[in-house]
N, C-alpha and C. Protein backbone atom coordinates (compact mmCIF):
# COMPACT_ATOMS: atom_id res chain seq x y z
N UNK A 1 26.70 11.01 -51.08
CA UNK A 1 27.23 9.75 -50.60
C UNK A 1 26.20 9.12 -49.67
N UNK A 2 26.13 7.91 -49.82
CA UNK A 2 24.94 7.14 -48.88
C UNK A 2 25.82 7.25 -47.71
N UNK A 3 24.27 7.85 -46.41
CA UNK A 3 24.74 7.80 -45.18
C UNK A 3 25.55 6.77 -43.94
N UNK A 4 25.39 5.31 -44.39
CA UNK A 4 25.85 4.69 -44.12
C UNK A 4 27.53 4.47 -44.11
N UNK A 5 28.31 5.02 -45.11
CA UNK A 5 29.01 5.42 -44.56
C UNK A 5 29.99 6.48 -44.05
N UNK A 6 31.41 6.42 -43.27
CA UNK A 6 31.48 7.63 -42.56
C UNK A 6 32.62 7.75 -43.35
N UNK A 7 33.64 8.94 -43.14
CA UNK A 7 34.81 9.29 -43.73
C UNK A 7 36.01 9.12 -42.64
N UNK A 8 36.96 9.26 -42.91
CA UNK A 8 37.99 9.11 -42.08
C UNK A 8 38.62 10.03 -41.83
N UNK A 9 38.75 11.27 -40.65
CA UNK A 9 38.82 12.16 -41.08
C UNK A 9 40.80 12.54 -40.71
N UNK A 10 41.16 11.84 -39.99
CA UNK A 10 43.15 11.55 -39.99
C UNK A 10 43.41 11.40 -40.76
N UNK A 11 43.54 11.28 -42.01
CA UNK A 11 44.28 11.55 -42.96
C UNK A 11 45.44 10.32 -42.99
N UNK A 12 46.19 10.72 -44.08
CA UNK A 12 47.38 9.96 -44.32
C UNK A 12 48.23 9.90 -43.31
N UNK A 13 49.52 9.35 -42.82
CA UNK A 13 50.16 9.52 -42.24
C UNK A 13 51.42 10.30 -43.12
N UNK A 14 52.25 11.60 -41.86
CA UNK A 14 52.91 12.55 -42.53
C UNK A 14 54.26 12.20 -42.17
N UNK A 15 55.25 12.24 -42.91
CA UNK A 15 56.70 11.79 -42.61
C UNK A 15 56.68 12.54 -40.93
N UNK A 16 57.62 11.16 -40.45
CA UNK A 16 58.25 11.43 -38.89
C UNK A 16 58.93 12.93 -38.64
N UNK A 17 59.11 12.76 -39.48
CA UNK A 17 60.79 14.54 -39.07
C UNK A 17 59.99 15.73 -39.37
N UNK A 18 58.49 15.79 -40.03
CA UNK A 18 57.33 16.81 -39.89
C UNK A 18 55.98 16.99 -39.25
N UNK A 19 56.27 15.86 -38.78
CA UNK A 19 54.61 16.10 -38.14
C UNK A 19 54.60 16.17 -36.98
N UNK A 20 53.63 16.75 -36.68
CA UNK A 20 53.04 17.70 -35.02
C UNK A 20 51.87 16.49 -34.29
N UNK A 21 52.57 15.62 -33.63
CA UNK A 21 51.94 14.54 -33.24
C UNK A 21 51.67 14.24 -31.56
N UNK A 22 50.22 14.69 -31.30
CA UNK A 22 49.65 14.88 -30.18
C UNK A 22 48.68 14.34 -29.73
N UNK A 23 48.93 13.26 -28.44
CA UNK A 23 47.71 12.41 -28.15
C UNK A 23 47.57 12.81 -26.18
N UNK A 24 46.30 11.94 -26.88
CA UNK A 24 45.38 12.02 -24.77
C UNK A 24 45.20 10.68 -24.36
N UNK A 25 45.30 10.30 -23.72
CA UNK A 25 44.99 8.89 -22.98
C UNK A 25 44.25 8.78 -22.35
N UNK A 26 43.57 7.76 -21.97
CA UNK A 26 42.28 7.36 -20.57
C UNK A 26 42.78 7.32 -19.30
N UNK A 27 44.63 7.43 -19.16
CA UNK A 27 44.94 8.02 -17.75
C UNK A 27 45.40 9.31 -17.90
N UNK A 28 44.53 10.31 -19.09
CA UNK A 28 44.92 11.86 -19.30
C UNK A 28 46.75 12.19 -19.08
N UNK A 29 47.19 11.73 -20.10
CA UNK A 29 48.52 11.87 -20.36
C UNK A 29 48.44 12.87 -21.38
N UNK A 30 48.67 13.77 -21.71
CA UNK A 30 49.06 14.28 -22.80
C UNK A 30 50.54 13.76 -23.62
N UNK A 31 50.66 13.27 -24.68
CA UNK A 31 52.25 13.04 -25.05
C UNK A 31 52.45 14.20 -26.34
N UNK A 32 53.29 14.49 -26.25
CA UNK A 32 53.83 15.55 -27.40
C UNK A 32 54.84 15.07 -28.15
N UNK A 33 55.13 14.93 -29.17
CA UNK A 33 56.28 14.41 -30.22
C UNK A 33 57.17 15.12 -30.06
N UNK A 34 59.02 15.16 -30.34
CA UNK A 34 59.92 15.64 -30.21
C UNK A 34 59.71 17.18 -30.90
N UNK A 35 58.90 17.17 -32.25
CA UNK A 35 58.90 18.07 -32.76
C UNK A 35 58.30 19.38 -32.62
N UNK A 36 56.85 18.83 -31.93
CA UNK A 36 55.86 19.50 -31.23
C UNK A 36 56.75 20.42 -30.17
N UNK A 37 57.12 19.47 -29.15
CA UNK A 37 57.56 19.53 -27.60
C UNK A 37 58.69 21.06 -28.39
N UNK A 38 59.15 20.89 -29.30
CA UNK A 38 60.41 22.23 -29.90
C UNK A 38 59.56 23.13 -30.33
N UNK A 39 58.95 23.27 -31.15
CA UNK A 39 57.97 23.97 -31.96
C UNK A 39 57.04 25.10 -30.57
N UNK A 40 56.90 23.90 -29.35
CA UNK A 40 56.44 24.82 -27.80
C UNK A 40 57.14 25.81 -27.40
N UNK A 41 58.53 25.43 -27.51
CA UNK A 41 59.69 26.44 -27.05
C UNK A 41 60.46 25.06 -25.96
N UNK A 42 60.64 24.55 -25.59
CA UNK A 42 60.93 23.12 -24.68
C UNK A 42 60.57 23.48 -23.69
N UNK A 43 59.85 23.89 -23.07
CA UNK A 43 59.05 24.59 -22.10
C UNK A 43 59.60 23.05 -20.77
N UNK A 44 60.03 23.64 -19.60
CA UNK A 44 59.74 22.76 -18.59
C UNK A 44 58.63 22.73 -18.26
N UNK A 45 57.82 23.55 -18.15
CA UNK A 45 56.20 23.08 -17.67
C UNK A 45 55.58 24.38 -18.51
N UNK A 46 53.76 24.07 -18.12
CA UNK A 46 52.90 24.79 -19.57
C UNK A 46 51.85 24.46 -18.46
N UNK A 47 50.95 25.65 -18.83
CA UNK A 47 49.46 26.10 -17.97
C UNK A 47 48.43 25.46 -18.91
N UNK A 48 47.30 24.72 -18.80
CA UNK A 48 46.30 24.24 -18.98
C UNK A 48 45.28 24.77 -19.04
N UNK A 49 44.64 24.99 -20.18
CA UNK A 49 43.05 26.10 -19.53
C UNK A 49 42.31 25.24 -21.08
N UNK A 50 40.81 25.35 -21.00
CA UNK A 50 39.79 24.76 -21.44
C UNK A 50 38.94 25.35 -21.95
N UNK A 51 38.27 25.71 -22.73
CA UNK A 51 37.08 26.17 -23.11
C UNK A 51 36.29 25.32 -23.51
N UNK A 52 34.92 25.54 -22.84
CA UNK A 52 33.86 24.49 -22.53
C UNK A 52 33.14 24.89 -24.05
N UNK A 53 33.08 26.20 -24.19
CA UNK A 53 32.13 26.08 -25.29
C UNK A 53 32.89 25.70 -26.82
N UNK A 54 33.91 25.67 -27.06
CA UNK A 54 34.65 25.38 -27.99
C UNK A 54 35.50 23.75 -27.82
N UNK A 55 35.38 23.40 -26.96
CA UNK A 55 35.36 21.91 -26.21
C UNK A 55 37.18 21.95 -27.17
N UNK A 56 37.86 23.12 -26.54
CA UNK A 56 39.84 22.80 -27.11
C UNK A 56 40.08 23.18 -25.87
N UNK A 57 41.25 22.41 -25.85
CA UNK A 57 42.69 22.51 -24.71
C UNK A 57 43.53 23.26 -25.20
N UNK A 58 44.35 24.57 -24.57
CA UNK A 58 44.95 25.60 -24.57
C UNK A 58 46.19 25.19 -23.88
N UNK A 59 47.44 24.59 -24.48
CA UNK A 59 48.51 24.68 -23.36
C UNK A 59 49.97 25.61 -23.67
N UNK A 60 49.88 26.28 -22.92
CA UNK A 60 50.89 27.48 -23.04
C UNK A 60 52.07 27.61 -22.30
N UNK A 61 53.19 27.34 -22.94
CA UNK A 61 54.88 27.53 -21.74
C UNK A 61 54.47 28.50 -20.59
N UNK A 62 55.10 27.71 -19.48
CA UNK A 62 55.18 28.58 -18.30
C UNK A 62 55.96 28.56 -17.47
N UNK A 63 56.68 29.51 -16.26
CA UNK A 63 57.34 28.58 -15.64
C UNK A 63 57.01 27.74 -14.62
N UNK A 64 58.16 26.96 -13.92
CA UNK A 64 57.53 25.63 -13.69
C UNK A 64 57.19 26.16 -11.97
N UNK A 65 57.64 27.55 -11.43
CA UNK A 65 57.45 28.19 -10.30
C UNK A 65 55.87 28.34 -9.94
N UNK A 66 55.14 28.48 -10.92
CA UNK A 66 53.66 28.87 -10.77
C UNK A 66 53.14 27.80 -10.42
N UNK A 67 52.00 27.72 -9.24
CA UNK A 67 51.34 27.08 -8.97
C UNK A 67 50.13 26.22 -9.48
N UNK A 68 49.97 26.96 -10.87
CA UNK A 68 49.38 26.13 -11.94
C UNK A 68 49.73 25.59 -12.80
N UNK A 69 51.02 25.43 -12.70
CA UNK A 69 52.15 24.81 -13.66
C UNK A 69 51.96 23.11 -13.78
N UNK A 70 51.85 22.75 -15.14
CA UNK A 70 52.31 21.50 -14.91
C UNK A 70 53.84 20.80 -15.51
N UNK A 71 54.23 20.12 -15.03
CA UNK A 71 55.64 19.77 -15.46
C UNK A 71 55.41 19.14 -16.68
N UNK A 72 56.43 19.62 -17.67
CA UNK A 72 57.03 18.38 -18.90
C UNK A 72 57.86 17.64 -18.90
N UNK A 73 58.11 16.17 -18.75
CA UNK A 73 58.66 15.45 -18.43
C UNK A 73 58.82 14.64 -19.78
N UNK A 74 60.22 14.49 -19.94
CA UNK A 74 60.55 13.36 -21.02
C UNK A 74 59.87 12.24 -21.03
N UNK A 75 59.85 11.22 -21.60
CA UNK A 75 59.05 9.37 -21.40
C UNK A 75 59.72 9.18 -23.24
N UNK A 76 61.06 8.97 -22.39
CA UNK A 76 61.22 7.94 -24.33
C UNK A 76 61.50 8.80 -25.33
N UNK A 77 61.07 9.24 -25.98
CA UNK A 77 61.17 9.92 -27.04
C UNK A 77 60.22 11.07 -27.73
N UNK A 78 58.88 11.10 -26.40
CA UNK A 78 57.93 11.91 -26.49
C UNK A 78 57.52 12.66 -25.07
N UNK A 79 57.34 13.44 -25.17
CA UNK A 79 57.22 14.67 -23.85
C UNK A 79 55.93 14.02 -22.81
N UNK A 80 55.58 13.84 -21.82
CA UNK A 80 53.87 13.91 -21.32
C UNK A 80 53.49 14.98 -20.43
N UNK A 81 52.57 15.17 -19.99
CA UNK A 81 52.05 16.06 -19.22
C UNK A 81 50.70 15.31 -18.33
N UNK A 82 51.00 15.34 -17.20
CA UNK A 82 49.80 14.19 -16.63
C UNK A 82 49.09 15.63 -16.44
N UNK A 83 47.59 15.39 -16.72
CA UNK A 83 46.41 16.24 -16.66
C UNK A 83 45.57 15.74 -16.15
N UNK A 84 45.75 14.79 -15.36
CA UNK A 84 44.40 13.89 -14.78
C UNK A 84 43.80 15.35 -13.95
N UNK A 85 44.65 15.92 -12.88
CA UNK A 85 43.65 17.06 -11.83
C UNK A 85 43.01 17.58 -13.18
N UNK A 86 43.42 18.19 -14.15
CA UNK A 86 42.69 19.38 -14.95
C UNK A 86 41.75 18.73 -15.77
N UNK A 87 41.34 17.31 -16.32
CA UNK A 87 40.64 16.61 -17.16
C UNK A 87 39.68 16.55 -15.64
N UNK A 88 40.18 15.94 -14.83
CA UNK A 88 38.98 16.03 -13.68
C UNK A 88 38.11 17.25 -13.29
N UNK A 89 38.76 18.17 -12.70
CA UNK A 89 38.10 19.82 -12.68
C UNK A 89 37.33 20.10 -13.64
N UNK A 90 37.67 19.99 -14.95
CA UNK A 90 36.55 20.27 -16.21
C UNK A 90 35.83 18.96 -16.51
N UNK A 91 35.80 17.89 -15.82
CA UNK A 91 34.86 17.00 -16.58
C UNK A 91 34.89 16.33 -17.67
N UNK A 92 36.83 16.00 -18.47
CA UNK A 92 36.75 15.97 -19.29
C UNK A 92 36.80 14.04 -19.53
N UNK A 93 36.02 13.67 -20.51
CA UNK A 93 36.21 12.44 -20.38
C UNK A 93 37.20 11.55 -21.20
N UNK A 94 37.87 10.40 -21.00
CA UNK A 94 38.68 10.05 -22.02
C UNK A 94 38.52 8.55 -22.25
N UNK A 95 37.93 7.86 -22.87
CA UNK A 95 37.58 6.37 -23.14
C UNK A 95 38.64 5.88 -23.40
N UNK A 96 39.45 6.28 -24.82
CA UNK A 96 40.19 5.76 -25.61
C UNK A 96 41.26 6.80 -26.27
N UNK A 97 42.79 5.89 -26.07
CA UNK A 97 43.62 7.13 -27.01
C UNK A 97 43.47 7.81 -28.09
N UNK A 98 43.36 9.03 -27.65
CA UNK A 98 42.99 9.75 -29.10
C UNK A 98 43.69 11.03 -29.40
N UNK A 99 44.52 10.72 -31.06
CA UNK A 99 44.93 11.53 -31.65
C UNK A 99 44.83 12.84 -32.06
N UNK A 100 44.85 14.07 -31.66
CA UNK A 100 44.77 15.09 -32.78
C UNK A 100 44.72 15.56 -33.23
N UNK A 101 43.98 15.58 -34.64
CA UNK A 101 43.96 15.51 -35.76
C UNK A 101 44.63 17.37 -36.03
N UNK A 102 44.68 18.34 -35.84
CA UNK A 102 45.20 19.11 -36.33
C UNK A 102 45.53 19.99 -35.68
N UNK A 103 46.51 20.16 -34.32
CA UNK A 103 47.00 20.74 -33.16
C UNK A 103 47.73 21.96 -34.12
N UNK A 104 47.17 23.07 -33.62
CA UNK A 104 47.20 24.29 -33.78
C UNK A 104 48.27 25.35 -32.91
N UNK A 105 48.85 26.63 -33.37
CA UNK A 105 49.15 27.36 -32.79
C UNK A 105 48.45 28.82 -32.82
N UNK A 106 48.27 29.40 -31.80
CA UNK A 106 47.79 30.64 -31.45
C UNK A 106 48.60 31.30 -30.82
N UNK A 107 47.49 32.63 -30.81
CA UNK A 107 48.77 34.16 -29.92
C UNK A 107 49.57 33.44 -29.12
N UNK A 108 50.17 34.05 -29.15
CA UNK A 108 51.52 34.14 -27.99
C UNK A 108 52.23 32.65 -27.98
N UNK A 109 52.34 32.03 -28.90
CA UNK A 109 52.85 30.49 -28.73
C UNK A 109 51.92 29.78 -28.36
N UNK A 110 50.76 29.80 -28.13
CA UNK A 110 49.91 28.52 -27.28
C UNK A 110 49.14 27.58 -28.43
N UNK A 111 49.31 26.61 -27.78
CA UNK A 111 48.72 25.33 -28.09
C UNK A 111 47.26 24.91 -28.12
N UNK A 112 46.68 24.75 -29.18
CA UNK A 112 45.44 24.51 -28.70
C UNK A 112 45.00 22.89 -29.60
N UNK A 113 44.43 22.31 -28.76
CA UNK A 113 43.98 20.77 -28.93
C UNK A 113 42.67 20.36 -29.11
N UNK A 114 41.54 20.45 -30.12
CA UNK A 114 40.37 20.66 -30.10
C UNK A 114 40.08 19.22 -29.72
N UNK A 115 38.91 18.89 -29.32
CA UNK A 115 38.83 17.77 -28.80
C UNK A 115 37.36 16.87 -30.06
N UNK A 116 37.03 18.29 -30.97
CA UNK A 116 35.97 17.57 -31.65
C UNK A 116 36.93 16.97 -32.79
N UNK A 117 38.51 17.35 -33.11
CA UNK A 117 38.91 17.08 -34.11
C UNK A 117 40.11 15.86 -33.38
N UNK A 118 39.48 14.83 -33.44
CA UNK A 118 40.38 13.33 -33.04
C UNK A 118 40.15 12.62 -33.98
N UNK A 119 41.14 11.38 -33.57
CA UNK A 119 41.12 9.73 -34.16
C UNK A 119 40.98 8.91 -32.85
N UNK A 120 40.45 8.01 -32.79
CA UNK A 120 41.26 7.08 -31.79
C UNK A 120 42.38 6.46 -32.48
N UNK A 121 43.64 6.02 -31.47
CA UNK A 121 44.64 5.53 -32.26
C UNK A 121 44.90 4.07 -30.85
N UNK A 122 44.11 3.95 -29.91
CA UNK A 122 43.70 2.77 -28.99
C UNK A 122 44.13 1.64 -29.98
N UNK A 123 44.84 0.57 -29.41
CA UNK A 123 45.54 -0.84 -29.99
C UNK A 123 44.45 -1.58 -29.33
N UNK A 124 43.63 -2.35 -30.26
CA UNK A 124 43.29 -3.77 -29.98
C UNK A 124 43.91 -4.73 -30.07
N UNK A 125 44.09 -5.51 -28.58
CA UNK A 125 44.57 -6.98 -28.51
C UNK A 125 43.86 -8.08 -28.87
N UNK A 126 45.17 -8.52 -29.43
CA UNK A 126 44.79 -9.69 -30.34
C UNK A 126 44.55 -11.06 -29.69
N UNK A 127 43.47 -11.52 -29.93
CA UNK A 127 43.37 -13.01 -29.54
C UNK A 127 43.92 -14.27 -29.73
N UNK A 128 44.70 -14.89 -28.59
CA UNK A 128 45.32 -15.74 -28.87
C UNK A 128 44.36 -17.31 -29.13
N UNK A 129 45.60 -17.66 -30.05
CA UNK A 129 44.66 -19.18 -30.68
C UNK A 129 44.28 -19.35 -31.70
């Protein structure tokens, strides 16, 4: 294929009542979909940890007693998790909302969020006139 162009690598979109739908924001929100947020265990809060050389987010139920706990908090119809301290501590940067693309489970229930496998899903506003 000529290099010019690129592939898309999100895929189709997967019916609502199955898919594992997980985004980051530029004010480091994590949001989790209803289905996700169950699939966690409904965890009131979940520990945060990073691996630099594999550049994924690890988030694992915890309770909400631990001092590294962060809370899960409803918003609407999707879970968030503000991560701004832990995106700060690691350096992590966030331009634009981004999707994704294939949120995983590992040992023990945990979550892992690779950060090389995104979309942006960021809304451009439209110009009036």
């Amino acid at each position: 294929m000529d290099r010019e162009f690129e592939t898309f690598r999100g895929g189709a979109n997967e019916a609502i009542a199955n898919r594992l739908h997980v985004t980051i924001s530029p004010a480091k929100l994590i949001l989790l979909n209803r289905n996700l947020f169950n699939k966690l265990g409904k965890p009131e809060a979940v520990t945060l940890s990073y691996s630099r050389k594999r550049d994924i987010i690890a988030v694992k139920p915890t309770s909400p007693r631990f001092n590294e706990a962060f809370p899960v908090m409803p918003s609407g119809k999707s879970f968030r998790i503000n991560a701004a301290p832990f995106c700060r501590h690691f350096n992590i940067k966030i331009d634009q909302t981004l999707r994704f693309i294939a949120p995983s489970f590992e040992d023990e229930g945990t979550l892992h969020l690779n950060l090389n496998e995104t979309v942006s899903v960021a809304r451009t506003r439209r110009r009036k006139g």
